[in-house]
N, C-alpha and C. Protein backbone atom coordinates (compact mmCIF):
# COMPACT_ATOMS: atom_id res chain seq x y z
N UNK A 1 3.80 13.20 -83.94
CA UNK A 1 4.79 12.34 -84.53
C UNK A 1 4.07 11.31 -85.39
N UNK A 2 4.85 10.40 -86.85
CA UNK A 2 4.24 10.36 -87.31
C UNK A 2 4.36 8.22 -86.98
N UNK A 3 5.12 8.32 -86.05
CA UNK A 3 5.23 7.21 -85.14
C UNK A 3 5.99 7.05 -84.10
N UNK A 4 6.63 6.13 -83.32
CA UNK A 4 6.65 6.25 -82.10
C UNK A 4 8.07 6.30 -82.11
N UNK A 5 8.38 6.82 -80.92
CA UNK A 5 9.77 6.71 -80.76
C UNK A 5 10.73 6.18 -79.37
N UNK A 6 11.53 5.45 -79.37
CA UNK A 6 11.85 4.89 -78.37
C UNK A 6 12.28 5.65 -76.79
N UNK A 7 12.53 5.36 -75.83
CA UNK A 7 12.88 6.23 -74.49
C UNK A 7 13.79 6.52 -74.53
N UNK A 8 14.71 6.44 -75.23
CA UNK A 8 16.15 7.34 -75.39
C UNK A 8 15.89 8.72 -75.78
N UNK A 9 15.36 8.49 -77.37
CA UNK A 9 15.35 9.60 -77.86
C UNK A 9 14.19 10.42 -77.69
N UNK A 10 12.83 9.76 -76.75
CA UNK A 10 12.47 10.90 -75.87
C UNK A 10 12.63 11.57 -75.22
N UNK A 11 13.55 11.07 -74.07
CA UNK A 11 14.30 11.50 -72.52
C UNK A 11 14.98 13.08 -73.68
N UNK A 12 15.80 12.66 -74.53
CA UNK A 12 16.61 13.48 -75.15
C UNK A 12 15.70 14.80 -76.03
N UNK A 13 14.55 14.04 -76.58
CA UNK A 13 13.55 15.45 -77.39
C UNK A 13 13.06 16.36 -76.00
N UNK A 14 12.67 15.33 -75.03
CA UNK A 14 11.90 16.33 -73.93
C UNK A 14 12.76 17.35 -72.91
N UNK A 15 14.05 16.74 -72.72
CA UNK A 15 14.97 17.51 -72.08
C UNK A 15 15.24 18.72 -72.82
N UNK A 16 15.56 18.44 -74.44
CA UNK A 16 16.01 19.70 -74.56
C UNK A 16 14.43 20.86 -75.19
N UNK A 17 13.92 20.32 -75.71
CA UNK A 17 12.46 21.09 -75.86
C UNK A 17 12.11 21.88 -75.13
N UNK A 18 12.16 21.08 -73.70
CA UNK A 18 11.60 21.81 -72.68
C UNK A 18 12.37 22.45 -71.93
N UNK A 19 14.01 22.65 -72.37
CA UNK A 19 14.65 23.55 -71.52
C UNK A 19 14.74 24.77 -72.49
N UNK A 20 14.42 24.29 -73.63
CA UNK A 20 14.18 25.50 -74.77
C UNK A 20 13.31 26.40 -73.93
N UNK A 21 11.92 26.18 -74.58
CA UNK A 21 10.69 26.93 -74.08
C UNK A 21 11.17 27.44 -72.91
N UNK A 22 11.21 26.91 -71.61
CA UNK A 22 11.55 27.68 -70.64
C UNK A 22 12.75 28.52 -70.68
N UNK A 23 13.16 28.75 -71.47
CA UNK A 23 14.59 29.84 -71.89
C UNK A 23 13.66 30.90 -72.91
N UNK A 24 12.59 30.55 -73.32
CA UNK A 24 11.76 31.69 -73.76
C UNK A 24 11.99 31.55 -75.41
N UNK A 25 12.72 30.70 -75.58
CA UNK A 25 12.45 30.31 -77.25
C UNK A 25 11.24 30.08 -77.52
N UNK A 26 11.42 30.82 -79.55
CA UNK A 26 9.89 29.85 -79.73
C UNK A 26 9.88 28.12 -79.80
N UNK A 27 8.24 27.57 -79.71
CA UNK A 27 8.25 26.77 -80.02
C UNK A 27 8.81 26.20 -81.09
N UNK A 28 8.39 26.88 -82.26
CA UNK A 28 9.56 26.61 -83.88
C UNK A 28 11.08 26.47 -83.45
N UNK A 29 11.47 27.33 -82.67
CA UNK A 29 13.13 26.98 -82.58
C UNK A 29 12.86 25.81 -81.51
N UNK A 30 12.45 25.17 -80.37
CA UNK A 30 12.59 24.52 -79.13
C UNK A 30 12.38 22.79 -80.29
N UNK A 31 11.66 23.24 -81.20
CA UNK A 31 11.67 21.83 -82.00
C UNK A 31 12.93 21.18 -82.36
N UNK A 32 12.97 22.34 -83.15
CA UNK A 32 14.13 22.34 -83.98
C UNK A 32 15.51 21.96 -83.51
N UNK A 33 15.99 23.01 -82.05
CA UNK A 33 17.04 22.56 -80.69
C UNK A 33 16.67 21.11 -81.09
N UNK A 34 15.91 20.56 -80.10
CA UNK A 34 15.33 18.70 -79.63
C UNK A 34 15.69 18.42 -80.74
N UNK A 35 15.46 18.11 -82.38
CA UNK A 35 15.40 17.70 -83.27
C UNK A 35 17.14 17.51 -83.23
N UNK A 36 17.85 18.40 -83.18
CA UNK A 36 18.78 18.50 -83.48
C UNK A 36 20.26 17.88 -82.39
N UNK A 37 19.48 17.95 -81.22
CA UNK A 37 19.92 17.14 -79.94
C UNK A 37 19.84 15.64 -80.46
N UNK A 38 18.59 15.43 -81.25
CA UNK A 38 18.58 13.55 -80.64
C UNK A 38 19.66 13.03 -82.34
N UNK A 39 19.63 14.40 -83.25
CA UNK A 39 20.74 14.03 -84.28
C UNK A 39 22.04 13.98 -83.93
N UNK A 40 22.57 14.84 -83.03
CA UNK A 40 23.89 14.88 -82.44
C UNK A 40 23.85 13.73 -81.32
N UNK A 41 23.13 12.99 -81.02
CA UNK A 41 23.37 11.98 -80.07
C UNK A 41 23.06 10.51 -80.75
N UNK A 42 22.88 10.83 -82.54
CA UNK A 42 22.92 9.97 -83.30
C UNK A 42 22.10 8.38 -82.76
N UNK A 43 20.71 9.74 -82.47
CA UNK A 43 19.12 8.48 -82.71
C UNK A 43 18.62 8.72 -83.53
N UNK A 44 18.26 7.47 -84.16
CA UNK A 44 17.67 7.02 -85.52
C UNK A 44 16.38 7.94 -85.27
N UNK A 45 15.57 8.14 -84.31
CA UNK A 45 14.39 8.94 -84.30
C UNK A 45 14.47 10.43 -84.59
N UNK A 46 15.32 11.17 -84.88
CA UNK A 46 15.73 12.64 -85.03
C UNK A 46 14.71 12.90 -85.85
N UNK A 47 14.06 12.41 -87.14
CA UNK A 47 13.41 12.59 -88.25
C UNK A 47 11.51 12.42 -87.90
N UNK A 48 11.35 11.98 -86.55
CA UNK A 48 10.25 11.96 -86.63
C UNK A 48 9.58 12.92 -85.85
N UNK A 49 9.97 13.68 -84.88
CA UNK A 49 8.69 14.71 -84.48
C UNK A 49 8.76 15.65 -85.43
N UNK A 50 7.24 16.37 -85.10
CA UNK A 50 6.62 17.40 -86.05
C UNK A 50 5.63 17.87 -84.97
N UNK A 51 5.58 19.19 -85.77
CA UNK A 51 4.53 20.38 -84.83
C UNK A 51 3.31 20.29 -85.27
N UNK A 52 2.14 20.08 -85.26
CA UNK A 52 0.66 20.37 -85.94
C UNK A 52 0.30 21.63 -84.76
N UNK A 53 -0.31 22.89 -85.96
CA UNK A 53 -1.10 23.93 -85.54
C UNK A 53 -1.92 24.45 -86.27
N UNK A 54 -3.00 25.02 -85.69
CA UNK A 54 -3.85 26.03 -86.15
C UNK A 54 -3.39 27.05 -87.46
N UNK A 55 -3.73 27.38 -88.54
CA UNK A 55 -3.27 28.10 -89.77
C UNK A 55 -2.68 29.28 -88.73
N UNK A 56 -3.42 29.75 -88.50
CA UNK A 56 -3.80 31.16 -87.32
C UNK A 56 -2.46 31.40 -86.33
N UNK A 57 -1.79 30.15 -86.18
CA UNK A 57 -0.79 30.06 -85.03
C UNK A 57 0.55 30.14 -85.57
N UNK A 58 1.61 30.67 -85.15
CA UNK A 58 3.03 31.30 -86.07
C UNK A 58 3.63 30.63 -84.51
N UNK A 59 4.29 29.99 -85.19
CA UNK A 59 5.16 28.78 -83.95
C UNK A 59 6.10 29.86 -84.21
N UNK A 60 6.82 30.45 -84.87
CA UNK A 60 8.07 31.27 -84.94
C UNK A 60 8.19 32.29 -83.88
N UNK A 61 6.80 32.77 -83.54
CA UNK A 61 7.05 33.70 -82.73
C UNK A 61 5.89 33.56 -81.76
N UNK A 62 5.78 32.49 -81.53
CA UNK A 62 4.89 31.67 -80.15
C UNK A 62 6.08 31.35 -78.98
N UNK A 63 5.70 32.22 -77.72
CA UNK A 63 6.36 31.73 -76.68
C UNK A 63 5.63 31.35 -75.99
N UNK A 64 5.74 30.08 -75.32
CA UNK A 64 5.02 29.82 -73.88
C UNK A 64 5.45 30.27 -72.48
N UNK A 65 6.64 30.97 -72.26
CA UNK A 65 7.01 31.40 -71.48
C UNK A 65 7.63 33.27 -71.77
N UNK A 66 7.53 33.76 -71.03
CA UNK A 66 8.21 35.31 -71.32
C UNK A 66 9.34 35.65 -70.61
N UNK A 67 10.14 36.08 -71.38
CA UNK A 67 11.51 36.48 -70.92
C UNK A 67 11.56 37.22 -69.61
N UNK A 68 12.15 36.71 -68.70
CA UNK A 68 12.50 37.42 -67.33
C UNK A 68 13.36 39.07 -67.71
N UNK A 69 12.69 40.18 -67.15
CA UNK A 69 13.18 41.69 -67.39
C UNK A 69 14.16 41.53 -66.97
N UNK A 70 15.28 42.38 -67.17
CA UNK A 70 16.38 42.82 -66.83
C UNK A 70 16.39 43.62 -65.75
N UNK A 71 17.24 43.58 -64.66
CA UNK A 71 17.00 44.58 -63.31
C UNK A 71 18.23 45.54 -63.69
């Protein structure tokens, strides 16, 4: 981020980020969700996180978690 952001609209980036990823989204979309959470809950901070990666690294289709199989 390219500055700080208050505990509202963290509680709100990290909740939904991280219920992203663990739903097996990519990181590129789990941003994007959060980003779009702390706009619909109309915090002034919506505009400031950002992803930094490796050239090498494709957030689009980076999961940190893998989809649970189907039984």
């Amino acid at each position: 981020m390219s500055d700080s952001i208050n505990d509202a609209s963290a509680v709100v980036f990290a909740a939904r980020f991280y219920s992203a990823v663990a739903s097996a989204q990519s990181v590129s979309t789990a941003l994007e969700q959060a980003k779009v959470a702390m706009a619909v809950s109309a915090l002034d901070d919506a505009d400031l996180p950002e992803v930094r990666a490796r050239e090498d690294v494709d957030l689009v289709s980076l999961l940190l978690v893998q989809p649970m199989s189907s039984r």
